[in-house]
C-alpha atoms as a PDB file:
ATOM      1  CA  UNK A   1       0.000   0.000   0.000  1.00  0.00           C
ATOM      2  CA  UNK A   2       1.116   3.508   0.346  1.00  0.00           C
ATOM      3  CA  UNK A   3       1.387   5.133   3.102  1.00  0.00           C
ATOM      4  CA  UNK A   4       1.738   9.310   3.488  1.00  0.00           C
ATOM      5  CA  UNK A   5       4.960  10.462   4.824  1.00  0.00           C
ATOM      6  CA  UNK A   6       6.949  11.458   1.430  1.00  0.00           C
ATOM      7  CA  UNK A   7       6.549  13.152  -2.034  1.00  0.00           C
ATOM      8  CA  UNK A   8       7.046  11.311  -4.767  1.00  0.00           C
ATOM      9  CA  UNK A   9       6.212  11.681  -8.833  1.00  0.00           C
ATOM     10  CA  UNK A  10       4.272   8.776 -10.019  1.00  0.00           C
ATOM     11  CA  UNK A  11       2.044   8.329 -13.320  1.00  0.00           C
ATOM     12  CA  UNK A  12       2.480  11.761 -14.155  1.00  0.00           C
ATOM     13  CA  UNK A  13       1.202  12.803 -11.091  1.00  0.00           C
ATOM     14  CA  UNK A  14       2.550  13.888  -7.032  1.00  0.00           C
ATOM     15  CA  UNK A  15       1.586  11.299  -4.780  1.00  0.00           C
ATOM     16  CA  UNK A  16       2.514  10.883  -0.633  1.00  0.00           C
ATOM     17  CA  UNK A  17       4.818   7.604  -0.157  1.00  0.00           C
ATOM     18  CA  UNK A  18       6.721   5.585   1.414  1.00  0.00           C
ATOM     19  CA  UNK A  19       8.703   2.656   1.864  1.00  0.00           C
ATOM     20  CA  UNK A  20       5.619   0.782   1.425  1.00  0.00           C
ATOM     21  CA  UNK A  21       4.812   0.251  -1.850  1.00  0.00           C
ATOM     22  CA  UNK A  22       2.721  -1.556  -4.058  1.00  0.00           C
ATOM     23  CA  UNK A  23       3.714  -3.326  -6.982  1.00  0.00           C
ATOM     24  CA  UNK A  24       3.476  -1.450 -10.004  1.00  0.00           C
ATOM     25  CA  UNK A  25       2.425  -2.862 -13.341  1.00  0.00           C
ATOM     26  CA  UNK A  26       4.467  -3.233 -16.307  1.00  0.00           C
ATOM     27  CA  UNK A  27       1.351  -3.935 -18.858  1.00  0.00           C
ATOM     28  CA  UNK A  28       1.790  -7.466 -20.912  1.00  0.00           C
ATOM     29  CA  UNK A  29       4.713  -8.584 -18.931  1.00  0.00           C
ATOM     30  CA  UNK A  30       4.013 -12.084 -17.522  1.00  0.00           C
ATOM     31  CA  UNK A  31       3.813 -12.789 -13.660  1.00  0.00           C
ATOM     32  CA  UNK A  32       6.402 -14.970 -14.146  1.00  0.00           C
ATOM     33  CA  UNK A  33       9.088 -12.127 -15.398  1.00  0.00           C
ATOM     34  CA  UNK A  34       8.004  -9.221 -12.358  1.00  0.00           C
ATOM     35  CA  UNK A  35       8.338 -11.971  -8.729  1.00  0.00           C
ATOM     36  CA  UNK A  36       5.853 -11.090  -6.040  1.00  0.00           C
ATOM     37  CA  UNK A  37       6.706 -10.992  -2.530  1.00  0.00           C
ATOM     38  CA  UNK A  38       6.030 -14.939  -1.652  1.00  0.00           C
ATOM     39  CA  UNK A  39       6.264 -17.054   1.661  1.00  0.00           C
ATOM     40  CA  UNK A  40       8.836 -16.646   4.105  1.00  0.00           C
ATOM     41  CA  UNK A  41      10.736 -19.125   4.629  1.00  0.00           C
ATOM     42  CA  UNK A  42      11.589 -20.284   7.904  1.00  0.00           C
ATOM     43  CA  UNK A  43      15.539 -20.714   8.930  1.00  0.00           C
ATOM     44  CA  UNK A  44      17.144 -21.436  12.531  1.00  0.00           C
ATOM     45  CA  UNK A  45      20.471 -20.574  10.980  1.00  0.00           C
ATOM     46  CA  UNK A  46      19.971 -16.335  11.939  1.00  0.00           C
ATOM     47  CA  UNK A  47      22.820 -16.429  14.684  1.00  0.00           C
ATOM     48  CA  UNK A  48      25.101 -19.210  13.199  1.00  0.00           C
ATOM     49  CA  UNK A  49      28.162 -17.563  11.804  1.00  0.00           C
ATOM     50  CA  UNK A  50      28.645 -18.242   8.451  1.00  0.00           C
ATOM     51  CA  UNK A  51      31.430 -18.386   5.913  1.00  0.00           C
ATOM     52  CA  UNK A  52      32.344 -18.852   2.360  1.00  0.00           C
ATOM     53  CA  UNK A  53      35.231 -20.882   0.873  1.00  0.00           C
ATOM     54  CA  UNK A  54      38.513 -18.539   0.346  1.00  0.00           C
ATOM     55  CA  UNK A  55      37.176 -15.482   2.238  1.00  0.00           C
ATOM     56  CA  UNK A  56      38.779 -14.418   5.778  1.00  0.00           C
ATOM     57  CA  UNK A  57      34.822 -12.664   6.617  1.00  0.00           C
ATOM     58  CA  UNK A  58      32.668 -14.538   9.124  1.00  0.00           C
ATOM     59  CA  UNK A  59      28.953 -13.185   9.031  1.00  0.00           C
ATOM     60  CA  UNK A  60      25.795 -14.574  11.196  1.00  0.00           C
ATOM     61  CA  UNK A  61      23.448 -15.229   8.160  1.00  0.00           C
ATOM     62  CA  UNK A  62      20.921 -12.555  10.628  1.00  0.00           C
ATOM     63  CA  UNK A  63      23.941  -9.884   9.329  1.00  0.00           C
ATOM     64  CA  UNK A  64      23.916 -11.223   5.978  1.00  0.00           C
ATOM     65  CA  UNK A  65      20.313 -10.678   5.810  1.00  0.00           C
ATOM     66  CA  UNK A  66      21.064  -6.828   7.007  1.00  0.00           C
ATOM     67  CA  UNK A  67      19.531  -4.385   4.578  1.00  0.00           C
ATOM     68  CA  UNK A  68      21.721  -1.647   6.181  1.00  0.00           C
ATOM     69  CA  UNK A  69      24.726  -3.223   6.086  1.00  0.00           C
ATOM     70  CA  UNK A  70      26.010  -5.683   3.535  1.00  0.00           C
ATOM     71  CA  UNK A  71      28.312  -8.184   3.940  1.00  0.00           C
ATOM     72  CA  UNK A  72      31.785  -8.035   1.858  1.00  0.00           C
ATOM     73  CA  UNK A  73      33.216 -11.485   1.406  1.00  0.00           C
ATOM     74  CA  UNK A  74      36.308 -10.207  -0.107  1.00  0.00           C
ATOM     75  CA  UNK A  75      37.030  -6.625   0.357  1.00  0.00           C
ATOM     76  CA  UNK A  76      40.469  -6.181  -1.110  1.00  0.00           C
ATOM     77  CA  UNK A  77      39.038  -7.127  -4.579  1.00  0.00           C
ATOM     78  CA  UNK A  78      37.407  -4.274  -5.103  1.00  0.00           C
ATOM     79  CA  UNK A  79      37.775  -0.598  -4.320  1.00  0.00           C
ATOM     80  CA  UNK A  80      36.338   1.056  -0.838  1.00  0.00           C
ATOM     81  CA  UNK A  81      32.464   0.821  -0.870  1.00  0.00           C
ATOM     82  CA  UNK A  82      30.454   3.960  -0.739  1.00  0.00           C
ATOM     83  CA  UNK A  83      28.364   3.958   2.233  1.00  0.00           C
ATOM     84  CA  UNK A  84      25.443   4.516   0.525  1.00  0.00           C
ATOM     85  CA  UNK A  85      26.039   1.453  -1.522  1.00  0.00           C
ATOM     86  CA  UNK A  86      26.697  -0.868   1.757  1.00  0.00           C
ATOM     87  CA  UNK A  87      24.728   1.340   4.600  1.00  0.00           C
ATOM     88  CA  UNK A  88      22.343   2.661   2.686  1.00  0.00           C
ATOM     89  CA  UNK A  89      20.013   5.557   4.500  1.00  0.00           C
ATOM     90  CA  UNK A  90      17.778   4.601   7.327  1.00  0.00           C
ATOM     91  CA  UNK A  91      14.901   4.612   7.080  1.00  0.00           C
ATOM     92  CA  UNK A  92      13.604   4.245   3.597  1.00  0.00           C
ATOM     93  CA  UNK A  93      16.906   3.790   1.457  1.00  0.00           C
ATOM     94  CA  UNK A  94      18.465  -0.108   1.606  1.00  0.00           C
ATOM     95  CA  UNK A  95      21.841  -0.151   0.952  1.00  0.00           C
ATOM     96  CA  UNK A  96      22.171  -0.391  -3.160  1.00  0.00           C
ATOM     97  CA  UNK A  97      24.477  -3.920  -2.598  1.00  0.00           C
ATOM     98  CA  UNK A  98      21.589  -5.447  -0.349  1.00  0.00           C
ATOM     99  CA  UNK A  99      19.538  -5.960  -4.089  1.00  0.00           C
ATOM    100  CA  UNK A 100      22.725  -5.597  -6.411  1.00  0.00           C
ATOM    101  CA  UNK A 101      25.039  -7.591  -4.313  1.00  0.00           C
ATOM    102  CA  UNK A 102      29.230  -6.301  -3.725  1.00  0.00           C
ATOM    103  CA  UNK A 103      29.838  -7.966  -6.765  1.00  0.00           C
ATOM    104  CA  UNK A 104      27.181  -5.911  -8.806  1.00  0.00           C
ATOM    105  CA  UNK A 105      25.659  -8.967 -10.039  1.00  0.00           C
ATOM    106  CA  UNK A 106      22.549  -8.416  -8.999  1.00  0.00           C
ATOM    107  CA  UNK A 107      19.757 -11.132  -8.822  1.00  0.00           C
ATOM    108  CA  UNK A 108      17.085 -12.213 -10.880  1.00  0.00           C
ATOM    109  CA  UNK A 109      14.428  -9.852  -9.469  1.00  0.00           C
ATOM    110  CA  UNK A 110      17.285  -7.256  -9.564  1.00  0.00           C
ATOM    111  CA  UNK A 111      19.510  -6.462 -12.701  1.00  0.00           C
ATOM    112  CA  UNK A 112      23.056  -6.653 -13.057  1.00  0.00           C
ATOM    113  CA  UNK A 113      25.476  -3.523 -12.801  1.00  0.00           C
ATOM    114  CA  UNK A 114      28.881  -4.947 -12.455  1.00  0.00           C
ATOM    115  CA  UNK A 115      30.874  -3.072 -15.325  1.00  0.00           C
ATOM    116  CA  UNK A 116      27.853  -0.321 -16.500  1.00  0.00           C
ATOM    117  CA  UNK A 117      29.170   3.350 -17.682  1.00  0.00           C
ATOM    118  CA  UNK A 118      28.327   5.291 -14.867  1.00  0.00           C
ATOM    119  CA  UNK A 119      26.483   8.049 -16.920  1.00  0.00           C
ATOM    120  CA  UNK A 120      23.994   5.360 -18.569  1.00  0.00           C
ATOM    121  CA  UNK A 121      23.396   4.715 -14.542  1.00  0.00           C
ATOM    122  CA  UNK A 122      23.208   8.044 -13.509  1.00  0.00           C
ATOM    123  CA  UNK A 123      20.875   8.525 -15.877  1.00  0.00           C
ATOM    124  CA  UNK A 124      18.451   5.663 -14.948  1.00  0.00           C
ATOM    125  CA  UNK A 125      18.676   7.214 -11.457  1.00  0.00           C
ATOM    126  CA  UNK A 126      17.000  10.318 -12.900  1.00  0.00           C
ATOM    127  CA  UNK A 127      14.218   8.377 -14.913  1.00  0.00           C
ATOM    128  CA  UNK A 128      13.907   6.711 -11.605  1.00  0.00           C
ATOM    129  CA  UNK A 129      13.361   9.555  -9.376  1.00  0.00           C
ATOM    130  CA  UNK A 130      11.304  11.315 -11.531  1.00  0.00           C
ATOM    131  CA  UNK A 131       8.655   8.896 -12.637  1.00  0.00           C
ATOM    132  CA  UNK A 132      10.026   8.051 -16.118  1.00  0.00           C
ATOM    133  CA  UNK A 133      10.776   4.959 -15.804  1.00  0.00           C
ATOM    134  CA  UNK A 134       8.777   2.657 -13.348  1.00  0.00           C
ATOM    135  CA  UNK A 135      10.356  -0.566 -11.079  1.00  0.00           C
ATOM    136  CA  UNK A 136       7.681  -3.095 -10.744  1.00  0.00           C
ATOM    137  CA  UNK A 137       8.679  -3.156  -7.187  1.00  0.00           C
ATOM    138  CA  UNK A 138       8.510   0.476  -6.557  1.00  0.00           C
ATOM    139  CA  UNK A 139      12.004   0.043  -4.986  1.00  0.00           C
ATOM    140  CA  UNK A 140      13.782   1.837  -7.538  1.00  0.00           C
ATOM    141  CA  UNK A 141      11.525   5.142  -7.672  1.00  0.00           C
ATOM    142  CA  UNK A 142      11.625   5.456  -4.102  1.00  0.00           C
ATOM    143  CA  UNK A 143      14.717   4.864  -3.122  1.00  0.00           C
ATOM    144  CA  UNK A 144      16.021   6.944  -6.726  1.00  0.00           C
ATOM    145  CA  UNK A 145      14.037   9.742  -5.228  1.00  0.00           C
ATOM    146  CA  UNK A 146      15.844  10.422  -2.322  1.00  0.00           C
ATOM    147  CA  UNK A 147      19.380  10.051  -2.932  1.00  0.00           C
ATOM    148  CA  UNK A 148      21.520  13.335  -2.873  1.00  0.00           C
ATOM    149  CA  UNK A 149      23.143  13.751  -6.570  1.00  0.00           C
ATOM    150  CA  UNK A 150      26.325  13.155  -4.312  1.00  0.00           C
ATOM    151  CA  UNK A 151      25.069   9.579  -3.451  1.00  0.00           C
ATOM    152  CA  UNK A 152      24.005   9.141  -7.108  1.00  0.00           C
ATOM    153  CA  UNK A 153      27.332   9.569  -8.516  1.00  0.00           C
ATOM    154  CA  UNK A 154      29.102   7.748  -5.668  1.00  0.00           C
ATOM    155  CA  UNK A 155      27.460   4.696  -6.322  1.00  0.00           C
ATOM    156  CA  UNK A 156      27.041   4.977 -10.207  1.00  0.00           C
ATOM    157  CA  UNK A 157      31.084   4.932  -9.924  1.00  0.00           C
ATOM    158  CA  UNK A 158      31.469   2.435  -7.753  1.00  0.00           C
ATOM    159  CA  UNK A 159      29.262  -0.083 -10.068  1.00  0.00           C
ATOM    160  CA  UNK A 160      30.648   0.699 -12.846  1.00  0.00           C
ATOM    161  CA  UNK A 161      34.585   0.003 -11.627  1.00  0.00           C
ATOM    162  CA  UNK A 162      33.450  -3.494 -11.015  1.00  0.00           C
ATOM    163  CA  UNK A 163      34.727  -6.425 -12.862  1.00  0.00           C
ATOM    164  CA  UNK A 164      31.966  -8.549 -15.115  1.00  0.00           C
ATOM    165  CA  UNK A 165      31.576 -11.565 -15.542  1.00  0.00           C
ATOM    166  CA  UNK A 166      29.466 -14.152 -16.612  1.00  0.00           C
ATOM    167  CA  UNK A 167      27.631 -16.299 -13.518  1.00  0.00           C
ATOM    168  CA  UNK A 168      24.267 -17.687 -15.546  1.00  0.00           C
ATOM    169  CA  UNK A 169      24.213 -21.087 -16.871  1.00  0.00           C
ATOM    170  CA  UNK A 170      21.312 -21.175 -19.438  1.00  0.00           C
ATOM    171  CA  UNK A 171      19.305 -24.442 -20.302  1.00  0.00           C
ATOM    172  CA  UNK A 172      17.048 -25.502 -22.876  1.00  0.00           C
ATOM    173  CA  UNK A 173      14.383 -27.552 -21.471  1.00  0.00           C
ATOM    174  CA  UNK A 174      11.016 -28.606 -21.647  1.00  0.00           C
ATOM    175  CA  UNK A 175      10.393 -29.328 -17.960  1.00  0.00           C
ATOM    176  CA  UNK A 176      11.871 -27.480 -15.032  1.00  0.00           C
ATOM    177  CA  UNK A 177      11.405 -28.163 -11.215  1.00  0.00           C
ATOM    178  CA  UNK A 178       8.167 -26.584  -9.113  1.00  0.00           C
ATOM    179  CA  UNK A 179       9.252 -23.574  -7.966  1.00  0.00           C
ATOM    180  CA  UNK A 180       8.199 -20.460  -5.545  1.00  0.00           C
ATOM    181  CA  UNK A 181       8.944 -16.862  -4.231  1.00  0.00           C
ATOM    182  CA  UNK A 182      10.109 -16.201  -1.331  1.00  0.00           C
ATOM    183  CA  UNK A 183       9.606 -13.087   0.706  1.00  0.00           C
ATOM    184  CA  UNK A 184      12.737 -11.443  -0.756  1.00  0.00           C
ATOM    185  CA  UNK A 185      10.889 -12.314  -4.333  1.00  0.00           C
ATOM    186  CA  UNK A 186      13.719 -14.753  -5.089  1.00  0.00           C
ATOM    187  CA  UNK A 187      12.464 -17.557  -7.014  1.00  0.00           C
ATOM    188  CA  UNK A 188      13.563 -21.292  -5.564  1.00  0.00           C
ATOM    189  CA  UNK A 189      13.080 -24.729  -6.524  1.00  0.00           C
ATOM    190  CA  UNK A 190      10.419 -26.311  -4.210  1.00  0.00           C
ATOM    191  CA  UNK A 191      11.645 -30.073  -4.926  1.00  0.00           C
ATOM    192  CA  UNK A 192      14.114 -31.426  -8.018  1.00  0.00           C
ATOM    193  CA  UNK A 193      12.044 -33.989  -8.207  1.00  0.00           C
ATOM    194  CA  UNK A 194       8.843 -32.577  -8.974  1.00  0.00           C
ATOM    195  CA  UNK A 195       8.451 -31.144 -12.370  1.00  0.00           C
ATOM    196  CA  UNK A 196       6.541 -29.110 -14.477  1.00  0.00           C
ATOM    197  CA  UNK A 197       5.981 -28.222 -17.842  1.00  0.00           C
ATOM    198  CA  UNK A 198       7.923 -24.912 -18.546  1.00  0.00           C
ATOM    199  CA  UNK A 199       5.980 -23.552 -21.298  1.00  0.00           C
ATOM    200  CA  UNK A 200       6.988 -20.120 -22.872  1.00  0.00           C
ATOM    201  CA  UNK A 201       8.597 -19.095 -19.504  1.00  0.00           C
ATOM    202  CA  UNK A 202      11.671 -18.563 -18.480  1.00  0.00           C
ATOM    203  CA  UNK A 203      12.640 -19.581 -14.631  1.00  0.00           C
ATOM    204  CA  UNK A 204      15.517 -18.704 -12.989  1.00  0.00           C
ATOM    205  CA  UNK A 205      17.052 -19.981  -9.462  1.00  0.00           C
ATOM    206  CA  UNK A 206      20.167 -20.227  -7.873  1.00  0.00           C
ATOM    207  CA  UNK A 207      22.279 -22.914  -8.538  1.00  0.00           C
ATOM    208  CA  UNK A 208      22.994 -23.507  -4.994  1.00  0.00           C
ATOM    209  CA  UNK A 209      20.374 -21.704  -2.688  1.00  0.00           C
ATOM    210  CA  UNK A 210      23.160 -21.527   0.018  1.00  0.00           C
ATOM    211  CA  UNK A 211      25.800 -19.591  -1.689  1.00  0.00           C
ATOM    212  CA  UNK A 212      22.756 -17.116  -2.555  1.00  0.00           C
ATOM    213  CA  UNK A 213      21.399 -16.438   0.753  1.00  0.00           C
ATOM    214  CA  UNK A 214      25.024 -15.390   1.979  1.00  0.00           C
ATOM    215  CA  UNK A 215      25.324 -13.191  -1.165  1.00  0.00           C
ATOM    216  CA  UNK A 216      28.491 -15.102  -2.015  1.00  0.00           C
ATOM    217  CA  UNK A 217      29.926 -13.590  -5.236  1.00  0.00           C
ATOM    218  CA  UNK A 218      30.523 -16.761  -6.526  1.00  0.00           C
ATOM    219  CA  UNK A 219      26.809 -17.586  -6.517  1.00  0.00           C
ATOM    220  CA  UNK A 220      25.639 -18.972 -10.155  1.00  0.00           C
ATOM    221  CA  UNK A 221      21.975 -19.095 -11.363  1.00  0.00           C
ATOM    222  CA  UNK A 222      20.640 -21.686 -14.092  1.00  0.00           C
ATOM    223  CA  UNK A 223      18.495 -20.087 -16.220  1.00  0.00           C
ATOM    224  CA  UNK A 224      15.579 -22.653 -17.790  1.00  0.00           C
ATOM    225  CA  UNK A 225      14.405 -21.414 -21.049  1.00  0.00           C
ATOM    226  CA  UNK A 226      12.491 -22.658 -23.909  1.00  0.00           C
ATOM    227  CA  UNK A 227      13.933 -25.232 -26.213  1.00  0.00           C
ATOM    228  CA  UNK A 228      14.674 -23.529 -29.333  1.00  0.00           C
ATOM    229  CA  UNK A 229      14.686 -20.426 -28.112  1.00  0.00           C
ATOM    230  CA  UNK A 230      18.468 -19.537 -28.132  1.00  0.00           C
ATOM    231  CA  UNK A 231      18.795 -20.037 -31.903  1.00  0.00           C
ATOM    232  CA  UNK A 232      15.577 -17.907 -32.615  1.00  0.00           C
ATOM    233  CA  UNK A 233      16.737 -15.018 -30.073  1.00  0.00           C
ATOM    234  CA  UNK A 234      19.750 -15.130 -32.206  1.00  0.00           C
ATOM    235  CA  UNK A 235      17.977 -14.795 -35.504  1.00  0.00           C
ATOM    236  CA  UNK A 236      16.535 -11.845 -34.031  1.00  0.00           C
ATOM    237  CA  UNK A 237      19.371  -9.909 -32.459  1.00  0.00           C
ATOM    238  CA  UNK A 238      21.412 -10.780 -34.906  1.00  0.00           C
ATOM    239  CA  UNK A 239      19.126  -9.662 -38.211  1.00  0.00           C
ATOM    240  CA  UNK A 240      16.241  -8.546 -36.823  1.00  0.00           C
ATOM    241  CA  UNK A 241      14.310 -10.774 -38.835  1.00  0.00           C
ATOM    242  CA  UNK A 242      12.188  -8.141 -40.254  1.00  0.00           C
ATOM    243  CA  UNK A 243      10.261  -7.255 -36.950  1.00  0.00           C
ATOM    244  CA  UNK A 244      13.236  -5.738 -34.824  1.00  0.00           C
ATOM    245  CA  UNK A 245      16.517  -3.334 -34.970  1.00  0.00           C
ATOM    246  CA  UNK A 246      19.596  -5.260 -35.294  1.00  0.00           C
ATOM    247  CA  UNK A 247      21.017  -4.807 -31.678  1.00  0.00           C
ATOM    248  CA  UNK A 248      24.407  -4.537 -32.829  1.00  0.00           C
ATOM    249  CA  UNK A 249      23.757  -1.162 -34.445  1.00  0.00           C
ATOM    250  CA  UNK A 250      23.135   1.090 -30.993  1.00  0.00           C
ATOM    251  CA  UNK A 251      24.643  -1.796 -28.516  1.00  0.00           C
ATOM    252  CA  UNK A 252      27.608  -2.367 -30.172  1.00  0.00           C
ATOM    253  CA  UNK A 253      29.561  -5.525 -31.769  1.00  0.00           C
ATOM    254  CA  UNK A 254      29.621  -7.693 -28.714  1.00  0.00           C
ATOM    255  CA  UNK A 255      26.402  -5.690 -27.087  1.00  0.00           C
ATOM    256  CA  UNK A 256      28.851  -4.740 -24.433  1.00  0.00           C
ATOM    257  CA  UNK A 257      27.416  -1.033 -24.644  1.00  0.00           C
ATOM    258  CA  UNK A 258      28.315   2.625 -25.172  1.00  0.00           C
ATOM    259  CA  UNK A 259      28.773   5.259 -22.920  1.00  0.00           C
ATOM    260  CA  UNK A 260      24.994   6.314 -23.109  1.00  0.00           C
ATOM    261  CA  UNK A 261      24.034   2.747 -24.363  1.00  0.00           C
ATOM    262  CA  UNK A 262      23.871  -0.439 -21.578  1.00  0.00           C
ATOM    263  CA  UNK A 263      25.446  -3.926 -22.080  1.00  0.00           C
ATOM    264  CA  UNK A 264      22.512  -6.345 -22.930  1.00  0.00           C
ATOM    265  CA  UNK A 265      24.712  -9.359 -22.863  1.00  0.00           C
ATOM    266  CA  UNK A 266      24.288 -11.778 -19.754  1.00  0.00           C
ATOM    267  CA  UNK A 267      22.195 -10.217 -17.656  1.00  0.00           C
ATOM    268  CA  UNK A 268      19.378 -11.893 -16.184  1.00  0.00           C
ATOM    269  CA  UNK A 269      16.720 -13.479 -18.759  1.00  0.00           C
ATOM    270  CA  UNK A 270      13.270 -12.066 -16.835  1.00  0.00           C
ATOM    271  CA  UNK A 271      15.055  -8.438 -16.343  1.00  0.00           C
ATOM    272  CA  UNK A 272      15.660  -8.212 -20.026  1.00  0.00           C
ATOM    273  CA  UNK A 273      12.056  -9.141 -20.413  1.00  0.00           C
ATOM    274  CA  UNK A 274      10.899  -6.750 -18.312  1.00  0.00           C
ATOM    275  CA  UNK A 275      12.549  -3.948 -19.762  1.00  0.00           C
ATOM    276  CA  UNK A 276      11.329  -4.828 -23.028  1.00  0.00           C
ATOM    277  CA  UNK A 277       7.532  -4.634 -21.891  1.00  0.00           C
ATOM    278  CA  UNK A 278       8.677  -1.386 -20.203  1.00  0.00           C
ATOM    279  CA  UNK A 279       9.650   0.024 -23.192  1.00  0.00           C
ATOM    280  CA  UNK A 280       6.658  -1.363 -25.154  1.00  0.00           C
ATOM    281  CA  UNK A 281       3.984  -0.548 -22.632  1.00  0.00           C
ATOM    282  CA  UNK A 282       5.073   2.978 -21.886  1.00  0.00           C
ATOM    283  CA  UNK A 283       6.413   2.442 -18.576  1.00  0.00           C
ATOM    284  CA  UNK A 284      10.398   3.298 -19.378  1.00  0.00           C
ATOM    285  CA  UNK A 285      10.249   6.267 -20.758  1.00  0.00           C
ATOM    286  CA  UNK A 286      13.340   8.977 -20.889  1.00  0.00           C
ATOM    287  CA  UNK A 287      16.446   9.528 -23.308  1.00  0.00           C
ATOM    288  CA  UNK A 288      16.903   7.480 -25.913  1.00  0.00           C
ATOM    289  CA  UNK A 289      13.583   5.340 -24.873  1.00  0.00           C
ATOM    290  CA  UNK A 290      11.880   6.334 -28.323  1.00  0.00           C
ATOM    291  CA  UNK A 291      14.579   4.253 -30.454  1.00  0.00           C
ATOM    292  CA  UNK A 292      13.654   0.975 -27.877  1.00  0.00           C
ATOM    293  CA  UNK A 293      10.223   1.762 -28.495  1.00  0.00           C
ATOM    294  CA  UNK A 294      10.159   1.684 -32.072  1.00  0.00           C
ATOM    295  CA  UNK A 295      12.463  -1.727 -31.999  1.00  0.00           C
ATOM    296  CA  UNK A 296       9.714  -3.692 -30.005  1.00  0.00           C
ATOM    297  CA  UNK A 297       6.522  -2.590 -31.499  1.00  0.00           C
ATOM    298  CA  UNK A 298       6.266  -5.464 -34.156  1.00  0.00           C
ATOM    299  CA  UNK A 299       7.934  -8.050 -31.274  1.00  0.00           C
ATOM    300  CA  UNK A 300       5.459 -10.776 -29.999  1.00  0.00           C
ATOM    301  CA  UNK A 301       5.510 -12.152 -26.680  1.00  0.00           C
ATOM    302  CA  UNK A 302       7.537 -15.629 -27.976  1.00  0.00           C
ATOM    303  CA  UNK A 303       9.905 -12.822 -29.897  1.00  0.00           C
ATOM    304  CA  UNK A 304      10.753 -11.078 -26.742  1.00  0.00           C
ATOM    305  CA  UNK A 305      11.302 -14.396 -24.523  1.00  0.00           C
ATOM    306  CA  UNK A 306      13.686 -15.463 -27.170  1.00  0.00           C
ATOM    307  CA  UNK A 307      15.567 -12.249 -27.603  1.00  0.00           C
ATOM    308  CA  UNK A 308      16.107 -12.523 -23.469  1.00  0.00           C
ATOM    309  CA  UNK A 309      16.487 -15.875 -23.118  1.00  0.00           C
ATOM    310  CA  UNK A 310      19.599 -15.583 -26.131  1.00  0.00           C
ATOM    311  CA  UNK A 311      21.083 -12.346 -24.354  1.00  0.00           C
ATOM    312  CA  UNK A 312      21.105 -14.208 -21.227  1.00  0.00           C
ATOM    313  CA  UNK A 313      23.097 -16.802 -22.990  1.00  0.00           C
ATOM    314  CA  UNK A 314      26.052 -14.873 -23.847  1.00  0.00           C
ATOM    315  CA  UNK A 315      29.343 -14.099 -22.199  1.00  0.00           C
ATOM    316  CA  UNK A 316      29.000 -10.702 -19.749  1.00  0.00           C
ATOM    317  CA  UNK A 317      31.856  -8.276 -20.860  1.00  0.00           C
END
């Protein structure tokens, strides 16, 4: 719900809000590609200290969990965090690594923004803050909206001196195991051995729920996607196929981005998705939204699952 403490710009219009917000929708995009906050799942692990193999950090998992303080496996591997990136600002502003992780990786219900120019995030900060571009989670426009331009930078800087890499192992399949959302919105596998049939979907979980919840940066996710799907996302990025822009022409020769332009290759399938409905439903607007707009209008549904699922598929640079 939302609740009346703060100013925000929503829809066009001011509204009173908070921390509390409800989901916002990004029209045609699947339930499957915008996680809801599911069940919480119960642990007795909060006050058992935890590690992770080759770091000298010990964490309880209940400081792991810390949205105000994020834990930093390996600290000499990257530069000095901003504290707005691993404190955050009580009360309404989680610290940017608690969603994006140290490494930058992100999660599914996140994005990815190891390696990102820092202007094409500042910028997103902007459409953010002011409304132009909408987070299905609200998280985004809230928190967007009250970071100092200071704050902005510091962290648009910081994520874009990290290292990327690739960490999403993408399978064609048919069936995939049950799965649920936690109340984090991460998506997990209820039981390996009980399957369903994955239809035009694309699922992705950890590959080892563990090395998730502790935020490890080594933490890999298998991405399930339909079979056939990589070769016709290919087609498509690659040609355009008569219903698309050739991606190569604004994202560049190995779609590792510009300085105004984002890297589409290996992020996370269902973000990719979602920014594709954004752009076709109105809901990311700003700079340079009108050329995306124009290059999905002729896309189907199956067209933009395969264009994600491919992306996903590729080596992050």
């Amino acid at each position: 719900m939302i609740e009346l403490t703060k100013l925000g710009w929503l829809f066009g219009y001011f509204i009173i809000c908070t921390c509390s917000w409800a989901d916002i929708s990004i029209p045609g995009a699947p339930v499957w590609s915008t996680p809801v906050i599911g069940e919480k799942v119960a642990h007795d692990d909060q006050l058992t200290l935890k590690r992770i193999t080759g770091s000298p950090m010990v964490y309880l998992q209940e400081e792991v969990d810390d949205r105000f303080s994020v834990p930093d496996w390996f600290p000499m591997q990257h530069e000095p965090m901003p504290n707005i990136v691993k404190y955050g600002k009580r009360p309404d502003v989680w610290a940017c690594a608690s969603c994006h992780l140290v490494s930058g990786f992100g999660r599914p219900e996140s994005s990815s923004l190891a390696g990102l120019n820092k202007e094409y995030m500042l910028q997103q900060l902007e459409d953010f803050a002011s409304g132009q571009r909408l987070d299905y989670t609200g998280y985004m426009n809230r928190i967007a909206s009250l970071l100092s331009e200071a704050e902005k930078k510091d962290a648009a800087k910081w994520f874009a001196s990290l290292v990327s890499a690739s960490f999403i192992v993408v399978k064609e399949d048919t069936f995939v195991p049950k799965t649920f959302t936690d109340n984090s919105r991460m998506r997990q596998i209820t039981d390996n051995s009980n399957l369903e049939l994955l239809d035009y979907r694309i699922i992705e979980v950890p590959e080892d729920i563990e090395q998730a919840r502790l935020q490890s940066p080594k933490a890999k996710y298998i991405s399930y996607v339909p079979v056939g799907s990589l070769a016709r996302g290919k087609e498509l990025v690659e040609t355009g196929a008569g219903r698309t822009s050739v991606c190569f022409d604004c994202h560049g020769q190995t779609l590792s981005g510009t300085e105004s332009v984002p890297s589409i290759a290996g992020n996370f399938g269902i973000y990719t998705l979602r920014q594709l409905y954004g752009f076709k439903s109105g809901t990311r607007k700003g700079k340079q939204s009108a050329i995306m707009q124009a290059s999905v209008v002729k896309l189907s549904d199956r067209d933009m699952v395969d264009i994600s699922a491919y992306l996903s598929s590729l080596k992050r640079r």
